[in-house]
N, C-alpha and C. Protein backbone atom coordinates (compact mmCIF):
# COMPACT_ATOMS: atom_id res chain seq x y z
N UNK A 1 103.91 -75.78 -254.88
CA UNK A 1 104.17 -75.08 -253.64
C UNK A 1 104.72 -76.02 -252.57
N UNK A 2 104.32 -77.16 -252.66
CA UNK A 2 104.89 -78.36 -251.45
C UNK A 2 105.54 -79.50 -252.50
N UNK A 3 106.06 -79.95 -251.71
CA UNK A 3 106.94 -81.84 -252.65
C UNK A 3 105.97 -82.99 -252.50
N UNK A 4 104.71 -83.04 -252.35
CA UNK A 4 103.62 -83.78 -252.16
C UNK A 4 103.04 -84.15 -253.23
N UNK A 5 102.94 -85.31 -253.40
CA UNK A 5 102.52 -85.89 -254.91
C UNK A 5 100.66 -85.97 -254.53
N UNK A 6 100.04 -86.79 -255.52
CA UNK A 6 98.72 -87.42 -255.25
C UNK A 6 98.94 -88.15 -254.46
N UNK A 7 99.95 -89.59 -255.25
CA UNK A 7 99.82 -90.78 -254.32
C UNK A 7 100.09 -90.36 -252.62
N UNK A 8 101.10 -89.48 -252.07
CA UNK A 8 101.08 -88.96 -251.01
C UNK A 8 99.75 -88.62 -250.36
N UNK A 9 99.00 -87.90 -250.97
CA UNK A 9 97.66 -87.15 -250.82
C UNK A 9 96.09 -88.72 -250.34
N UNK A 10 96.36 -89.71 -251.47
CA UNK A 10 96.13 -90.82 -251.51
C UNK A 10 96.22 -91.20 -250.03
N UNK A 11 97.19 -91.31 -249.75
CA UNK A 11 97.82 -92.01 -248.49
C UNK A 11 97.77 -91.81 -247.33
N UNK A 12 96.92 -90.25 -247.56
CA UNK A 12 97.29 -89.37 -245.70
C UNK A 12 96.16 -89.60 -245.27
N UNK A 13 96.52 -89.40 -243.69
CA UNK A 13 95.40 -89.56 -243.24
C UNK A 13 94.15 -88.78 -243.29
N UNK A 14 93.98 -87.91 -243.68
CA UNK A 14 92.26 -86.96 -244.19
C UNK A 14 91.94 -87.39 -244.98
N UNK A 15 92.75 -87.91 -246.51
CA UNK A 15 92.01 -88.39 -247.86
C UNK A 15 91.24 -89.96 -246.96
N UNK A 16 92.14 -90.90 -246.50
CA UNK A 16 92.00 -92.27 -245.93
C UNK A 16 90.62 -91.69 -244.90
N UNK A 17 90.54 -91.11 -244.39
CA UNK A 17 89.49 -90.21 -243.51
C UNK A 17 88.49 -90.51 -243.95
N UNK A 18 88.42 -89.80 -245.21
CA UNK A 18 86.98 -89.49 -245.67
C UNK A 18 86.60 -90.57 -246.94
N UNK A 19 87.36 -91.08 -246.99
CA UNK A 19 87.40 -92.43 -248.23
C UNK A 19 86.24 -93.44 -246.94
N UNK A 20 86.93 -93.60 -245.96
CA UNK A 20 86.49 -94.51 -245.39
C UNK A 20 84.89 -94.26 -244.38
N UNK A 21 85.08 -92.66 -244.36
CA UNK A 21 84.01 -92.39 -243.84
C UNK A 21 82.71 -92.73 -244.91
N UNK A 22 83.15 -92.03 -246.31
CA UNK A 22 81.79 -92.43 -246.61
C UNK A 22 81.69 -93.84 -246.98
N UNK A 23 82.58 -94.84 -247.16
CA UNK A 23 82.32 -96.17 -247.13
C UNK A 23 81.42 -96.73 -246.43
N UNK A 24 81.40 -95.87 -244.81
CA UNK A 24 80.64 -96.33 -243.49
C UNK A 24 79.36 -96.09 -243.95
N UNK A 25 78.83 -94.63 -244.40
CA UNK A 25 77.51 -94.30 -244.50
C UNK A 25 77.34 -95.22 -245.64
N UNK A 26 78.18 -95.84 -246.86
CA UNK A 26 77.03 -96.72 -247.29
C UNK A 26 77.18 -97.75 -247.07
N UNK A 27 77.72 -98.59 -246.54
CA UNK A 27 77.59 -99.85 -245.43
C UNK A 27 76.70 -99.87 -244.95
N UNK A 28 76.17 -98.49 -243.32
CA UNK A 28 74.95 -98.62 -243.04
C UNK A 28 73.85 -98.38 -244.15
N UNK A 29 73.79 -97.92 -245.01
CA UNK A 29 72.86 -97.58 -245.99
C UNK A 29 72.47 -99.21 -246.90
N UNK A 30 73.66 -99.97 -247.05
CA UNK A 30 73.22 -101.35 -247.46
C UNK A 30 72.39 -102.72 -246.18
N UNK A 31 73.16 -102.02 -244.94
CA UNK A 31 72.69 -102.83 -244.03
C UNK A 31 71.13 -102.50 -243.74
N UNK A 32 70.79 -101.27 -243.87
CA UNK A 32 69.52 -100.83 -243.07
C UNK A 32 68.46 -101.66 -244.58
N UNK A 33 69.29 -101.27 -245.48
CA UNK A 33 68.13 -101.77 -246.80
C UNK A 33 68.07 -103.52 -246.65
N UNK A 34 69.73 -104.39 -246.06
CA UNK A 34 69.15 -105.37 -246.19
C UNK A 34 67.95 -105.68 -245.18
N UNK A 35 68.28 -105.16 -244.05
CA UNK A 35 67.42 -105.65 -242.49
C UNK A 35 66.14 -106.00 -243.18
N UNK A 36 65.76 -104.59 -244.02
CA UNK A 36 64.25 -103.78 -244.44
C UNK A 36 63.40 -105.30 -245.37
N UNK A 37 64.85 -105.88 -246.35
CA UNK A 37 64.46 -106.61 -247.11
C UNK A 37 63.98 -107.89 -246.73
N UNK A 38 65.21 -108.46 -245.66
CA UNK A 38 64.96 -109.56 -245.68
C UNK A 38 63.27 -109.65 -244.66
N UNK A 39 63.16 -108.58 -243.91
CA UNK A 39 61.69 -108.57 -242.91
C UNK A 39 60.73 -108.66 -244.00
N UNK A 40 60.68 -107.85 -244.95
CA UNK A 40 59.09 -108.02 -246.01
C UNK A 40 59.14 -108.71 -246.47
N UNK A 41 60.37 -109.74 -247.00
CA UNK A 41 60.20 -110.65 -247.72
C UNK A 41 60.08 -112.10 -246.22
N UNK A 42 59.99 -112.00 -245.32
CA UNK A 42 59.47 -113.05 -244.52
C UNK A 42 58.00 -112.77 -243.99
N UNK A 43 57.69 -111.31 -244.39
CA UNK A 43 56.27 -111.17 -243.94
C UNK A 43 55.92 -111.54 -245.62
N UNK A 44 56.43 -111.42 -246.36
CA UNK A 44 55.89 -111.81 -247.89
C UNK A 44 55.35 -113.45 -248.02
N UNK A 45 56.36 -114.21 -247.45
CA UNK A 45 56.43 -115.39 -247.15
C UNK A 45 55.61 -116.02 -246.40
N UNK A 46 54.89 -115.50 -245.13
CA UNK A 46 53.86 -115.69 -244.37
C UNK A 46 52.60 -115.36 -245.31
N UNK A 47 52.61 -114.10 -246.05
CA UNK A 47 50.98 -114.02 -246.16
C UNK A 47 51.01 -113.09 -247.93
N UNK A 48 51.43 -114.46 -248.67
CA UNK A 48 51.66 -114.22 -249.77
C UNK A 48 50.63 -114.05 -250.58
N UNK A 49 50.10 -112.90 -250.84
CA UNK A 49 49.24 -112.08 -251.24
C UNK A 49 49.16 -111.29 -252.56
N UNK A 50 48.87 -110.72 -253.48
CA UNK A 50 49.04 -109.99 -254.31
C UNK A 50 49.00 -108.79 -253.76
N UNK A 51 48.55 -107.94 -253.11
CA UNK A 51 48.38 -106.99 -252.17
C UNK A 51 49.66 -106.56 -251.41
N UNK A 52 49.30 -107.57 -250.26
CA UNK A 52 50.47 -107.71 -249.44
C UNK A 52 52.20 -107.63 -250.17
N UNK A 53 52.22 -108.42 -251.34
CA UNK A 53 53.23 -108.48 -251.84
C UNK A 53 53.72 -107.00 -252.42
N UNK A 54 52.58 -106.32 -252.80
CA UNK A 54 52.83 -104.81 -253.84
C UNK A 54 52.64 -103.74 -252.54
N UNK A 55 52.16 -103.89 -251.53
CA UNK A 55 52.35 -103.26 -250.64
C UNK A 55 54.12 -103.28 -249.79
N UNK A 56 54.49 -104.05 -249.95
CA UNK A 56 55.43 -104.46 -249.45
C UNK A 56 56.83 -104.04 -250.07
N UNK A 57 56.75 -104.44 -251.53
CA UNK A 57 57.77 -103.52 -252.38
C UNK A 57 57.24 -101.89 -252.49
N UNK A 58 56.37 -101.16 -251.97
CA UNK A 58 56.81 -100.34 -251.68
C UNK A 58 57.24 -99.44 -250.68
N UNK A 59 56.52 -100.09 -249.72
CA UNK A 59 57.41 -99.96 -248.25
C UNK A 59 58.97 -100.05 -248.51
N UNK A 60 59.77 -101.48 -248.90
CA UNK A 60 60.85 -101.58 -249.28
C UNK A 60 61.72 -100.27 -249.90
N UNK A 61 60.84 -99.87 -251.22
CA UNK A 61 61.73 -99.00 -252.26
C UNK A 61 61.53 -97.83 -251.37
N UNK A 62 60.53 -96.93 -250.57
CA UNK A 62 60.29 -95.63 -249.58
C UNK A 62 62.01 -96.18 -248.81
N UNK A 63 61.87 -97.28 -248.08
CA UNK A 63 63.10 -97.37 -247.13
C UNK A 63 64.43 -97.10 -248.05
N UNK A 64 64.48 -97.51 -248.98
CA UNK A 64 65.88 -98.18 -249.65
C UNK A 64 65.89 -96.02 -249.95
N UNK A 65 64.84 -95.53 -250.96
CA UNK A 65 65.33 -94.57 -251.66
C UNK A 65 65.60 -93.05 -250.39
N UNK A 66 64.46 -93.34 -248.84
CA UNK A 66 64.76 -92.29 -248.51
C UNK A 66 66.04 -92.77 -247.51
N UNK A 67 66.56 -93.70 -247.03
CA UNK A 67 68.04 -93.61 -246.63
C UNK A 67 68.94 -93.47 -247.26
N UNK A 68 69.10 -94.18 -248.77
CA UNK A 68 69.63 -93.94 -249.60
C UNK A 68 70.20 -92.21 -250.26
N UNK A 69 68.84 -91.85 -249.42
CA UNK A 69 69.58 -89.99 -249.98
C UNK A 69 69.93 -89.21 -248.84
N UNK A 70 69.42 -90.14 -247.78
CA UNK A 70 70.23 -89.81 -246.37
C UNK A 70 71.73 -89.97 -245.93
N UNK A 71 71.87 -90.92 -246.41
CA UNK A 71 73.34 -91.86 -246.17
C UNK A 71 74.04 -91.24 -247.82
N UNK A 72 73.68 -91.59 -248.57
CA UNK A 72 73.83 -91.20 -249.87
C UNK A 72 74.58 -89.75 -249.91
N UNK A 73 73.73 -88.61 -249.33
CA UNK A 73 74.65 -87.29 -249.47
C UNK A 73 75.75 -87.16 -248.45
N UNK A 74 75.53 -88.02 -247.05
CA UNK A 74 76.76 -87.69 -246.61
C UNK A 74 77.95 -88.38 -246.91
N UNK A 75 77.88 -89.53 -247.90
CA UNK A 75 79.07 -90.25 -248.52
C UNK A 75 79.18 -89.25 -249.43
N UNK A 76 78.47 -88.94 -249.97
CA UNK A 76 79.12 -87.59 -251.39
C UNK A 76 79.87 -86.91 -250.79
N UNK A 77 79.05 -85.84 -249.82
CA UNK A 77 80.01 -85.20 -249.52
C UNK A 77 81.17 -85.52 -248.53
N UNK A 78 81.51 -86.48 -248.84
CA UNK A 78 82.65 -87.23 -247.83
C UNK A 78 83.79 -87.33 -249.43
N UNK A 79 83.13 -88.18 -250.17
CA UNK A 79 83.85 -88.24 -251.18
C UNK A 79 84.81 -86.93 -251.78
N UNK A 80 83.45 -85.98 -252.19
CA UNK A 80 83.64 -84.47 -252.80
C UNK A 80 84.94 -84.05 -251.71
N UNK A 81 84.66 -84.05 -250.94
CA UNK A 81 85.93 -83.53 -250.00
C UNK A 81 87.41 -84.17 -250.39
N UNK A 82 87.05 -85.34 -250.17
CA UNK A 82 88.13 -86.24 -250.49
C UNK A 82 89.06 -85.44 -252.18
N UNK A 83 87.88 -85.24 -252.61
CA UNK A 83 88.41 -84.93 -254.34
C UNK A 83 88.76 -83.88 -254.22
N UNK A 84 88.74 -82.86 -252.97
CA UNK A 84 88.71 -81.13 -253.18
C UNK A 84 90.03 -81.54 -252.54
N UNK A 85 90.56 -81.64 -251.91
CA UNK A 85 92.11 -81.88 -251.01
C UNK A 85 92.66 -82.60 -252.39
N UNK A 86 92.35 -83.75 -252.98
CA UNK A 86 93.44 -84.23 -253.91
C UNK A 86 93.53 -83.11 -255.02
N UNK A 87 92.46 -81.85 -255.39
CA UNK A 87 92.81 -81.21 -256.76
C UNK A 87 93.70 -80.16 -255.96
N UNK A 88 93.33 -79.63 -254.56
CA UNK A 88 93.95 -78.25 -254.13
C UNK A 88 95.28 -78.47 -253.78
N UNK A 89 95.73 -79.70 -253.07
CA UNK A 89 96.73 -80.05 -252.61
C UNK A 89 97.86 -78.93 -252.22
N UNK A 90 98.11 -78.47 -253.90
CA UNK A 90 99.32 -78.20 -254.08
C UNK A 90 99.74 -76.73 -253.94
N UNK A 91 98.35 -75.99 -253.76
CA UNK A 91 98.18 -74.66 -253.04
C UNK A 91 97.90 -74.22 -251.65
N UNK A 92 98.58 -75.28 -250.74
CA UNK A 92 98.51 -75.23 -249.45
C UNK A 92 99.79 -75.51 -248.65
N UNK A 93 100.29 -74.84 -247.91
CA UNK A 93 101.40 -74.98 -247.13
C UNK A 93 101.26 -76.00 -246.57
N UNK A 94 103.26 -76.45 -246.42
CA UNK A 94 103.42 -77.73 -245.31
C UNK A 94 103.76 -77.64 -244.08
N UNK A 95 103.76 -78.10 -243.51
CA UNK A 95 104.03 -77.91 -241.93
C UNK A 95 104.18 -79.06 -241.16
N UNK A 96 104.66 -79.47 -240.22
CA UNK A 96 104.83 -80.33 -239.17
C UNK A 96 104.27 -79.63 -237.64
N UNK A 97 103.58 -80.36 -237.12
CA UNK A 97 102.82 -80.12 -235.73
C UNK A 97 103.04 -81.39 -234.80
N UNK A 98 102.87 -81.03 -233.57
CA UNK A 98 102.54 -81.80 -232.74
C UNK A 98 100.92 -82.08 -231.95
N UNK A 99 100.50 -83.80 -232.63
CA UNK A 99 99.40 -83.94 -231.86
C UNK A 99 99.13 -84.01 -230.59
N UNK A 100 99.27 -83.09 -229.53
CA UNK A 100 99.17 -82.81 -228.25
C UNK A 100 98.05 -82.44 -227.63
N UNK A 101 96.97 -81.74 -228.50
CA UNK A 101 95.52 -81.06 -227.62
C UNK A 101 94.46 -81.44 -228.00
N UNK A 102 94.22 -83.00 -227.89
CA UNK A 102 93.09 -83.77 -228.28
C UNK A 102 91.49 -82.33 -227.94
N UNK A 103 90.49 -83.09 -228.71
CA UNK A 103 89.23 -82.41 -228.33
C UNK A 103 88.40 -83.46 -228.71
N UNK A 104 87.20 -83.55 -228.48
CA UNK A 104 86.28 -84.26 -229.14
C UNK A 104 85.24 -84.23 -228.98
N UNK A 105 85.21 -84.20 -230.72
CA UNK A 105 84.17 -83.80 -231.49
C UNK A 105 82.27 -84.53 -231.42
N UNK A 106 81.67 -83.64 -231.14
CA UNK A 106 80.15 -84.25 -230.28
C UNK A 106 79.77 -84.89 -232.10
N UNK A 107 79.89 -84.07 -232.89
CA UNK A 107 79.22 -84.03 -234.19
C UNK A 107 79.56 -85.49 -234.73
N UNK A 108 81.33 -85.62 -235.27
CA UNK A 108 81.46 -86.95 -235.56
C UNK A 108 81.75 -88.15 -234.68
N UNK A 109 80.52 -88.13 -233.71
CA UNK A 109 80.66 -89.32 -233.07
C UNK A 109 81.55 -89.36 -232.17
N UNK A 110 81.87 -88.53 -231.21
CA UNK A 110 82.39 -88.50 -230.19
C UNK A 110 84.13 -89.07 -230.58
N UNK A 111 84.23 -88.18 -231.82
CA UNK A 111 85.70 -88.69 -232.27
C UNK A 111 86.47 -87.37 -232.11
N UNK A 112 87.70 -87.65 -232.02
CA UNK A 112 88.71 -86.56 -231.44
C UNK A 112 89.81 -86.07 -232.19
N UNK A 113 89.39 -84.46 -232.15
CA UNK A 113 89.81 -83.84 -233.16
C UNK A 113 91.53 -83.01 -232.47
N UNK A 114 92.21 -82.43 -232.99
CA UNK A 114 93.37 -81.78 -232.32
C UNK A 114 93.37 -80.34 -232.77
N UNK A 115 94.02 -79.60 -231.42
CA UNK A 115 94.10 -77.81 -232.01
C UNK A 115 95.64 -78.04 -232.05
N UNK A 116 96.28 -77.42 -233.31
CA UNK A 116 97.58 -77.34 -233.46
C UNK A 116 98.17 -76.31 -233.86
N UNK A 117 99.19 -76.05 -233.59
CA UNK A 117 100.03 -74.49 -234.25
C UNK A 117 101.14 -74.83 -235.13
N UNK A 118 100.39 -73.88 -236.41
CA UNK A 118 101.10 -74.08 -237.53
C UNK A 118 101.49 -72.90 -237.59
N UNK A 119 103.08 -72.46 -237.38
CA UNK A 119 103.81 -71.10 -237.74
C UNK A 119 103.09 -70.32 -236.26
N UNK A 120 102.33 -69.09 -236.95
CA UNK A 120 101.21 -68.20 -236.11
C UNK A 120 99.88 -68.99 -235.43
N UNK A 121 99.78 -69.47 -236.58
CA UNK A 121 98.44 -69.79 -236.78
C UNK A 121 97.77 -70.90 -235.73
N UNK A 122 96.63 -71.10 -235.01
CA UNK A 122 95.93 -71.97 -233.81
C UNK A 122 94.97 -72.43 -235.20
N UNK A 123 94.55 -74.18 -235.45
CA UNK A 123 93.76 -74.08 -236.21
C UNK A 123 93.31 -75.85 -235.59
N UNK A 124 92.38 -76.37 -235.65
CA UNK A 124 91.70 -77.46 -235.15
C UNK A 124 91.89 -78.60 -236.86
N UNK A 125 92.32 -80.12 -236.51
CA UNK A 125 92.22 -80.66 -237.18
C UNK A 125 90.83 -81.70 -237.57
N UNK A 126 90.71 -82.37 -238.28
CA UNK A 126 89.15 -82.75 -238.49
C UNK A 126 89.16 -83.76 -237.66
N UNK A 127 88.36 -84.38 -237.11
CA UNK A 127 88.04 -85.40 -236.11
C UNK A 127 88.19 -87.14 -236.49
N UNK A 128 89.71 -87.19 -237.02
CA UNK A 128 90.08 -88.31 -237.43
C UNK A 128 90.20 -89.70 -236.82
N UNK A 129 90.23 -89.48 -234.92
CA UNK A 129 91.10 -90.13 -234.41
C UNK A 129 89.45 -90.47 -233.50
N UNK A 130 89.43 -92.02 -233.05
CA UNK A 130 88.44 -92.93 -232.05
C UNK A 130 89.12 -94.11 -232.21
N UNK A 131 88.29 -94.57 -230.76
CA UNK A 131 88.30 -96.02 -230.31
C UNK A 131 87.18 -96.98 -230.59
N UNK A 132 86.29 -96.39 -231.71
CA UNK A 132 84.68 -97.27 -231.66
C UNK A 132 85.28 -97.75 -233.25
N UNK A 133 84.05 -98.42 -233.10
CA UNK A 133 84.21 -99.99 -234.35
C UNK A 133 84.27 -99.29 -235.47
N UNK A 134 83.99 -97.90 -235.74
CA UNK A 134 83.82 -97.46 -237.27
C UNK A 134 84.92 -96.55 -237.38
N UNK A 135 85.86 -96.26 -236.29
CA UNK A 135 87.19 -95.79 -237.00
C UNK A 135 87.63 -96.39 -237.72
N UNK A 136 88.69 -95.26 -238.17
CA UNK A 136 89.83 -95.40 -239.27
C UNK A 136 91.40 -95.60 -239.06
N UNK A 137 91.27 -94.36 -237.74
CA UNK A 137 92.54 -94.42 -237.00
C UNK A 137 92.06 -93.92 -235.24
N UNK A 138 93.12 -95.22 -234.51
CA UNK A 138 92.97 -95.13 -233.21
C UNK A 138 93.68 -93.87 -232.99
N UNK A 139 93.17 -93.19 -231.59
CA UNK A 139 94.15 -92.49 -231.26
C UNK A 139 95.33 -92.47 -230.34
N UNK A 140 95.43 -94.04 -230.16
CA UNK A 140 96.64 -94.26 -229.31
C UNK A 140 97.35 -94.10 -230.23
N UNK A 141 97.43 -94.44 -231.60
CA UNK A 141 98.14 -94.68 -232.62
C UNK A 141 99.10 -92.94 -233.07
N UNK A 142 98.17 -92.14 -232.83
CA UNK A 142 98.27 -90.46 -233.37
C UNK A 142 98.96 -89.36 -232.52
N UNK A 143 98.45 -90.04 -230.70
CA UNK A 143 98.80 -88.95 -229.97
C UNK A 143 100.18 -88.84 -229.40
N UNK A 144 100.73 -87.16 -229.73
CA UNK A 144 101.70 -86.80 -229.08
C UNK A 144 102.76 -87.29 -230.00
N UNK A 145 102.41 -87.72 -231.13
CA UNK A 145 102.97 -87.34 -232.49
C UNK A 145 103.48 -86.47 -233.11
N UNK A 146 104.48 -86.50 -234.34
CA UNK A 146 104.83 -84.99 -234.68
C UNK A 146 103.91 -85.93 -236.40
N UNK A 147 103.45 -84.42 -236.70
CA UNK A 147 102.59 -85.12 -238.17
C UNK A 147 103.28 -84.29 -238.64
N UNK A 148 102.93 -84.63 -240.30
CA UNK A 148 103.06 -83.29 -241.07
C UNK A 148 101.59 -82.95 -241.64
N UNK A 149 101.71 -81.69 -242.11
CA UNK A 149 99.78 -81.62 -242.50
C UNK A 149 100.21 -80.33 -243.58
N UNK A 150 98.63 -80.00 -244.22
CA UNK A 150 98.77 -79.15 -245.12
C UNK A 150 97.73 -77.92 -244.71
N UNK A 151 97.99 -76.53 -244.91
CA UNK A 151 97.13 -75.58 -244.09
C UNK A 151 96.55 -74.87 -245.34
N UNK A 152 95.20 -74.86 -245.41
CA UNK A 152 94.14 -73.83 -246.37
C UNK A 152 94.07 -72.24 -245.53
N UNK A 153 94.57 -71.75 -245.83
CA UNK A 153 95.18 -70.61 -245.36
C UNK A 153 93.47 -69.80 -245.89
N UNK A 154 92.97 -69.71 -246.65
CA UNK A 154 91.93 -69.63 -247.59
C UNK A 154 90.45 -69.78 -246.63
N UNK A 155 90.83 -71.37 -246.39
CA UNK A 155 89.65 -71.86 -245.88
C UNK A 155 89.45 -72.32 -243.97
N UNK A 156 90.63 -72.06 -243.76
CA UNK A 156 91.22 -71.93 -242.36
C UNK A 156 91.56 -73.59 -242.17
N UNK A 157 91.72 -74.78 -242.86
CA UNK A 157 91.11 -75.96 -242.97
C UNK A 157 93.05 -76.59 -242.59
N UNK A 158 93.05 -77.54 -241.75
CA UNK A 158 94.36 -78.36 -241.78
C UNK A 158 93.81 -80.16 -242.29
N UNK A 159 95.14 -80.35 -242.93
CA UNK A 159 94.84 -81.78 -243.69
C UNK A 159 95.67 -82.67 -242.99
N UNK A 160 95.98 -83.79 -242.18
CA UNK A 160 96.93 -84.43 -241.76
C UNK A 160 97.30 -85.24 -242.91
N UNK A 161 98.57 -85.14 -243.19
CA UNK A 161 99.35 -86.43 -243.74
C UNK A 161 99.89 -87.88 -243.44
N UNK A 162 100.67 -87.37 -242.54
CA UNK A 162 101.54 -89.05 -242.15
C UNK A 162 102.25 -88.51 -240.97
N UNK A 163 102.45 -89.35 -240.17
CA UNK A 163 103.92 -89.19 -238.90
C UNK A 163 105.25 -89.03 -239.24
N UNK A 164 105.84 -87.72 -238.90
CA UNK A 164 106.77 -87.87 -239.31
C UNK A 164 108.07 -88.42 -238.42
N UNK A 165 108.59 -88.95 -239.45
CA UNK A 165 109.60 -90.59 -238.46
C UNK A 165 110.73 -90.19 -237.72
């Protein structure tokens, strides 16, 4: 239905989106487990115990397994998304828009999403664009852009691709 390959799909900015988003949740998910580790193992070190020590690995494994399914499902479903745009791709219209009507989004972190008109259609893009340390893409970089994107007509859902030059 469109001239859009994978590697294209690969490349745009929603797949790069959510690749990198859930990278973040398990980044923090390795950082919070190391903090967790290296503290019991210096209270291990102080008052090296048989007790203390088996008390301690399981404090550790409670931290590691319940962030782990905290951080854990929202990288899945960061991923899963990622994989649902690369299989659907090719059953979604193309379009070119202009990024002009920033919003932003309370949910992902005060990151800023765009309402754009595709054909008829008014439809909000996902909240790709910040200025804090865990973006992906600035939005000096995005705004007042012409993109091209792909529309789930289905799911009401727009995908940004790339700038078009």
């Amino acid at each position: 239905m469109n001239e859009l390959t994978t590697t294209d799909i690969k490349n745009s900015i929603d797949y790069r989106w959510r690749i990198h988003n859930a990278k973040v949740y398990l980044l923090l998910w390795g950082i919070i487990s190391g903090i967790v580790t290296i503290a019991l193992f210096i209270i291990s070190a102080i008052d090296f115990s048989k007790d203390v020590f088996l008390i301690n690995v399981c404090i550790w494994l409670g931290f590691v397994v319940v962030y782990g399914a905290v951080f854990g499902s929202f990288a899945l479903y960061q991923f899963m998304q990622a994989k649902k745009l690369l299989k659907n791709f090719n059953n979604f219209k193309i379009y070119q828009a202009v990024l002009d009507s920033p919003s932003i989004s309370y949910f992902y972190g005060r990151s800023v999403y765009y309402t754009v008109m595709l054909g008829t259609v008014t439809a909000d893009t996902h909240p790709c664009f910040s200025n804090s340390v865990f973006s992906k893409f600035e939005l000096s970089e995005y705004n007042n852009k012409t993109v091209r994107c792909l529309y789930d007509a289905e799911n009401w859902q727009v995908y940004l691709i790339d700038i078009v030059q």
